[in-house]
Protein backbone atom coordinates (compact mmCIF):
# COMPACT_ATOMS: atom_id res chain seq x y z
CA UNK A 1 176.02 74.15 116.43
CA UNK A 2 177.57 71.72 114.00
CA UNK A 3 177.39 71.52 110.89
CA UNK A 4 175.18 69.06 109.31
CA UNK A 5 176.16 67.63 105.66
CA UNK A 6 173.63 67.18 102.97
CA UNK A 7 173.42 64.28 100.87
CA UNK A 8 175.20 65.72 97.66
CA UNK A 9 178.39 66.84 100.31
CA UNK A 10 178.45 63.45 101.32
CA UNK A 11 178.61 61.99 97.61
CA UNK A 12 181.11 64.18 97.16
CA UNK A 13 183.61 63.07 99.90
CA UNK A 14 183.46 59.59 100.16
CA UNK A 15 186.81 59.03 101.64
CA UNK A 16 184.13 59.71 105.43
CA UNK A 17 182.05 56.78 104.12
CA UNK A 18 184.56 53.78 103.32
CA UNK A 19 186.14 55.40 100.30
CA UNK A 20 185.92 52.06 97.58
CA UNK A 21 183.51 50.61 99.40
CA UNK A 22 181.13 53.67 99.12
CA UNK A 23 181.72 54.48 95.79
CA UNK A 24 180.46 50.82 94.68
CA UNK A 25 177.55 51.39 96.76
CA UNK A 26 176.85 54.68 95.21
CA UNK A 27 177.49 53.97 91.68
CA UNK A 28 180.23 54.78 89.56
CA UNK A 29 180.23 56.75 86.12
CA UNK A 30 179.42 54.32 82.89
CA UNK A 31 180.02 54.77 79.26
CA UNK A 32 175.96 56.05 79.08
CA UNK A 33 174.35 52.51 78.25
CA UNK A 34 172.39 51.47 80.99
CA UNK A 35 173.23 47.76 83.15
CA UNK A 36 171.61 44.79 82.09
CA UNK A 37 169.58 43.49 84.78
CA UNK A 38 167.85 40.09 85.46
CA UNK A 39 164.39 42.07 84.81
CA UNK A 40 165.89 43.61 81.58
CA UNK A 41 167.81 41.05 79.63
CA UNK A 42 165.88 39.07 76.86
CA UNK A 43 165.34 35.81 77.42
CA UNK A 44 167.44 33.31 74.96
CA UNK A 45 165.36 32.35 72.03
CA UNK A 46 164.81 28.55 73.55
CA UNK A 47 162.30 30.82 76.04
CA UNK A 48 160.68 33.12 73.52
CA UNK A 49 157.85 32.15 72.75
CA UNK A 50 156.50 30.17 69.26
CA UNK A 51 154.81 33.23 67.93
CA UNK A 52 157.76 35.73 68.07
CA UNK A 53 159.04 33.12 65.46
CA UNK A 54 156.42 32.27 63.09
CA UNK A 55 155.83 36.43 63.25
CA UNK A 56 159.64 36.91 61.85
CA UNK A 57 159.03 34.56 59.10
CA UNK A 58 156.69 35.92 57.91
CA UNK A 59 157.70 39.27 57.95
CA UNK A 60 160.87 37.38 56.10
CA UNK A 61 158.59 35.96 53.69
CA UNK A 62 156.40 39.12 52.98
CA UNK A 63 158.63 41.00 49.96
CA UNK A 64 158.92 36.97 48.16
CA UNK A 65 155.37 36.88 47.95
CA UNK A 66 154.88 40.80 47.09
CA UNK A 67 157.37 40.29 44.13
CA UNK A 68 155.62 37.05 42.67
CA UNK A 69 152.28 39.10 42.95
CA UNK A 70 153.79 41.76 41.37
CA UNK A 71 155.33 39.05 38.57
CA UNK A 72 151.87 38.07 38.23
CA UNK A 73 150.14 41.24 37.82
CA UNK A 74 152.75 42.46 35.32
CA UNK A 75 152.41 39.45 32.95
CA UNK A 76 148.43 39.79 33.10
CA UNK A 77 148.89 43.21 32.34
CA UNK A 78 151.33 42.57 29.51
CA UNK A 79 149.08 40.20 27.95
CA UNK A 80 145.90 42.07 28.32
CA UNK A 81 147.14 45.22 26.70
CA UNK A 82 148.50 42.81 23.81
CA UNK A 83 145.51 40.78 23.34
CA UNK A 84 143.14 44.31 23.38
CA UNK A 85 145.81 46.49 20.80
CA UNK A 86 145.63 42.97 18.38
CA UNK A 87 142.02 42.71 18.22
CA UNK A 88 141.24 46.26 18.03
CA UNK A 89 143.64 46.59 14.91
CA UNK A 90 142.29 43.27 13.31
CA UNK A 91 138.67 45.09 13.71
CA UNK A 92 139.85 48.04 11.92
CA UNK A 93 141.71 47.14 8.93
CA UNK A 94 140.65 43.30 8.33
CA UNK A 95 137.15 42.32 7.03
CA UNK A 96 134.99 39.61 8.18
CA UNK A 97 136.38 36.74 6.67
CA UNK A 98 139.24 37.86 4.94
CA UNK A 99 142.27 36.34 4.75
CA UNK A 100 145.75 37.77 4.22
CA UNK A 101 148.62 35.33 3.15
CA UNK A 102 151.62 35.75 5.95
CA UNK A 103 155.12 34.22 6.24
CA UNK A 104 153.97 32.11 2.73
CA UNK A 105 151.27 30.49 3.47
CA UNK A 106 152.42 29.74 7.41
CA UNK A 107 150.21 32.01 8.88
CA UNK A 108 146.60 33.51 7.84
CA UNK A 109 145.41 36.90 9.13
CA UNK A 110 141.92 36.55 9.47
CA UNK A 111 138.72 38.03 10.95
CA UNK A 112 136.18 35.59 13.03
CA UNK A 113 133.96 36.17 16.06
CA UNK A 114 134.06 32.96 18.75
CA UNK A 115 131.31 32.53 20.87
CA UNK A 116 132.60 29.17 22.20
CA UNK A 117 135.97 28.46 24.00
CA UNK A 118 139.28 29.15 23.16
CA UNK A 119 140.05 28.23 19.74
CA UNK A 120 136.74 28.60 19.25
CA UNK A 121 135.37 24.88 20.88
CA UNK A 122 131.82 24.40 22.15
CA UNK A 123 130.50 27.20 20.61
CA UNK A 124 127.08 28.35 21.45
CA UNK A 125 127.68 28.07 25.00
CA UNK A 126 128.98 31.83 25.10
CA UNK A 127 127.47 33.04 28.59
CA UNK A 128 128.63 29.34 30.32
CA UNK A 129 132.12 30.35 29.33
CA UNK A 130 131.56 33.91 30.34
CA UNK A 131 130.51 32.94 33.96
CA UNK A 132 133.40 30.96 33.90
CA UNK A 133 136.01 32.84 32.63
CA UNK A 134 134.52 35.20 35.84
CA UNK A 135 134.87 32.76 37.75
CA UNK A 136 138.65 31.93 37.12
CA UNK A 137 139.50 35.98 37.38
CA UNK A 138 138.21 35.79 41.08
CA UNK A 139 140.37 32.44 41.68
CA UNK A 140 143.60 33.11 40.57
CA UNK A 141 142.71 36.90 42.16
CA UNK A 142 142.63 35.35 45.72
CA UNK A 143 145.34 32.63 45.36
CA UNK A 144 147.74 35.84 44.81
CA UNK A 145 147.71 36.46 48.53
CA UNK A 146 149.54 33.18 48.80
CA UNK A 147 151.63 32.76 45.70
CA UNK A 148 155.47 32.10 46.38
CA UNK A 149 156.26 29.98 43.52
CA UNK A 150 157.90 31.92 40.27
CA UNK A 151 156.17 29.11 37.80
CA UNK A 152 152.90 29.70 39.26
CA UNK A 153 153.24 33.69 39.08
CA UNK A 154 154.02 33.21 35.33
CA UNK A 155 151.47 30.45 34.67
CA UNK A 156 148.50 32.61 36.62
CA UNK A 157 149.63 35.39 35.08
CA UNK A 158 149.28 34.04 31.42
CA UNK A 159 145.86 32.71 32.01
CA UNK A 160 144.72 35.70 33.89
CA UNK A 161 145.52 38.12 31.35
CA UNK A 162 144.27 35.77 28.96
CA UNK A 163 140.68 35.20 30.57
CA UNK A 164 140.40 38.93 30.96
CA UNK A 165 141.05 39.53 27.31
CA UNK A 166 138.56 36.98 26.19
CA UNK A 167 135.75 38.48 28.88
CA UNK A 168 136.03 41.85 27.97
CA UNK A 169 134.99 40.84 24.00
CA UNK A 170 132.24 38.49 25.60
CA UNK A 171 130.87 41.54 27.93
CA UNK A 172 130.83 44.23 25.63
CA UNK A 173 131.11 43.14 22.14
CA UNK A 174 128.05 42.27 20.14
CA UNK A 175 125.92 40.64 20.01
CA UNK A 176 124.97 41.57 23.49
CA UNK A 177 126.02 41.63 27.34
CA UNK A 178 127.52 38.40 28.09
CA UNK A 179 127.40 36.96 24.83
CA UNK A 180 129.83 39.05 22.94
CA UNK A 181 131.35 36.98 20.57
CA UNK A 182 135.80 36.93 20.63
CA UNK A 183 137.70 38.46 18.17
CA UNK A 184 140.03 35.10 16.51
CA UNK A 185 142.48 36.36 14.08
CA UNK A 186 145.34 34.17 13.48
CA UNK A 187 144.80 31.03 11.49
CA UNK A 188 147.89 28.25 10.87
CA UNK A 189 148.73 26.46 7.84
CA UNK A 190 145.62 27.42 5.70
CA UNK A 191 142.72 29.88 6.01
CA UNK A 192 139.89 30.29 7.63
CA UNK A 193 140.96 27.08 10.34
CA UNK A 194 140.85 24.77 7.84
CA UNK A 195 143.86 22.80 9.77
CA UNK A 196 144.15 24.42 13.05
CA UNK A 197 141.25 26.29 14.98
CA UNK A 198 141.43 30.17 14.45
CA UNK A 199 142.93 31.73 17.43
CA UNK A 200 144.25 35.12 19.40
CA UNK A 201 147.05 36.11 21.60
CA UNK A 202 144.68 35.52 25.05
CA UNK A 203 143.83 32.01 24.00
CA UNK A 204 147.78 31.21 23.28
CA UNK A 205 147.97 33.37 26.75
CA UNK A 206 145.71 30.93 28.29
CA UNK A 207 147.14 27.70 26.40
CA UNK A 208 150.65 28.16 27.43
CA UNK A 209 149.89 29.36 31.24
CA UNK A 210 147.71 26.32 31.52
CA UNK A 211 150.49 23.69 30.32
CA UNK A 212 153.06 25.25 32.64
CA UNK A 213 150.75 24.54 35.48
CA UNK A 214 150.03 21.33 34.35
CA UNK A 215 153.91 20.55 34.56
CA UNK A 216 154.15 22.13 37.83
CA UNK A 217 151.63 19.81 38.72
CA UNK A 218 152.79 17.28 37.85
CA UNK A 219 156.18 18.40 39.54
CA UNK A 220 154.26 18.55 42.72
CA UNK A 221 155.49 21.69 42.75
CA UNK A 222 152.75 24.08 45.51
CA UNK A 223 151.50 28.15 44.96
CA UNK A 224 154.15 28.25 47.97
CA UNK A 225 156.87 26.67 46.08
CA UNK A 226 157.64 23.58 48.33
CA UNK A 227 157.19 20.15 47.02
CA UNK A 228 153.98 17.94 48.00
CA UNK A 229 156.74 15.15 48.67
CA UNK A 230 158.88 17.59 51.03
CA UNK A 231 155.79 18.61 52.39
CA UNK A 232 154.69 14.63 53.21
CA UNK A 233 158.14 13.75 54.35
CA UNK A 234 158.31 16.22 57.16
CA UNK A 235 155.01 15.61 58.07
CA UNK A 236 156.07 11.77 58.60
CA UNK A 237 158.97 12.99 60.53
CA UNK A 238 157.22 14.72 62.75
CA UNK A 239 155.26 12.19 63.51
């Protein structure tokens, strides 16, 4: 009876089988990484689609915007803690209306409660502020998520840990919930405001934060940090 060949005897003499010829057909040895096929390559990125694009960006864009939130936060924070340790100090060792001579005559350490705006405007109106000063918190809270602009983070930084400040004294300072009058301490040029409103680190918090957005503004400078004119050129281009 002959003898009849398997398949792995035949492999293994291909000289019966058309020698070159065979071992093409049956595949030689590679370096381990498997042939690129028509099924397997990628397509070039002309073909990919849209999304695969605006995905990568912005997974680019994600650690920008994490480190201007985290800009932001820190300033608040900063500001907070500054504005809380000042007042808290004033409330121990200064009297109500007191006033201690500083830098000779520059600067007045004093002792008022605000129940009005910063630098102690409209006063009277101390829960319309304190809805408001709410109000802001939330705001500048949710325009974080978007925030890639360094100006912004420091200018909504400053006013957020400046509103803070001046809502904790109007939420839990007397005389009552919500109308907790704001500890003012530092008074310019002569006591007791005589030239320049009485005033504490979270209103110069808010003061400052509030011009630099102003100039930003005016800059046309977005949370995102592109320009409104960049932004209205390309949209003319495109067009």
């Amino acid at each position: 009876m002959p003898h009849r060949r398997d398949g792995a005897t035949a492999a293994r003499r291909p000289g019966e089988h058309g020698g070159r010829g065979y071992r093409r057909l049956v595949g030689r040895p590679t370096s381990g990484r498997p042939e690129t096929t028509a099924s397997t390559r990628s397509p070039p990125l002309s073909e990919q689609p849209e999304d695969a694009g605006d995905d990568g960006a912005a997974a680019a864009a994600a650690p920008v915007r994490r480190a201007r939130t985290r800009l932001l936060a820190l300033l608040a924070v900063t500001v907070f803690l500054a504005d809380l340790g000042s007042k808290l100090l004033v409330v121990a060792t200064v009297d109500r209306g007191e006033n201690i001579r500083l830098l000779g005559g520059l600067l007045h350490l004093t002792h008022a409660r605000n129940t009005g705006a910063a630098f102690s405007f409209a006063e009277g109106f101390t829960v319309v502020f304190t809805l408001i000063a709410a109000v802001v918190v939330v705001v500048i809270v949710r325009t974080a998520r978007r925030l890639f602009s360094t100006g912004w983070a420091v200018a909504l930084g400053l006013v957020l840990g400046g509103a803070v400040g001046n809502l904790v004294d109007r939420v839990f300072r007397d005389p009552g919930f919500l109308r907790g009058g704001v500890v003012d301490f530092v008074s310019v040029f002569a006591p007791n405001g005589e030239v320049y409103p009485i005033f504490n680190v979270a209103d110069s918090a808010i003061v400052c934060g509030g011009l630099l957005g102003a100039v930003l503004a005016l800059r046309g400078i977005e949370f995102d940090g592109s320009r409104a004119r960049d932004r209205g050129d390309d949209a003319v281009s495109r067009g």
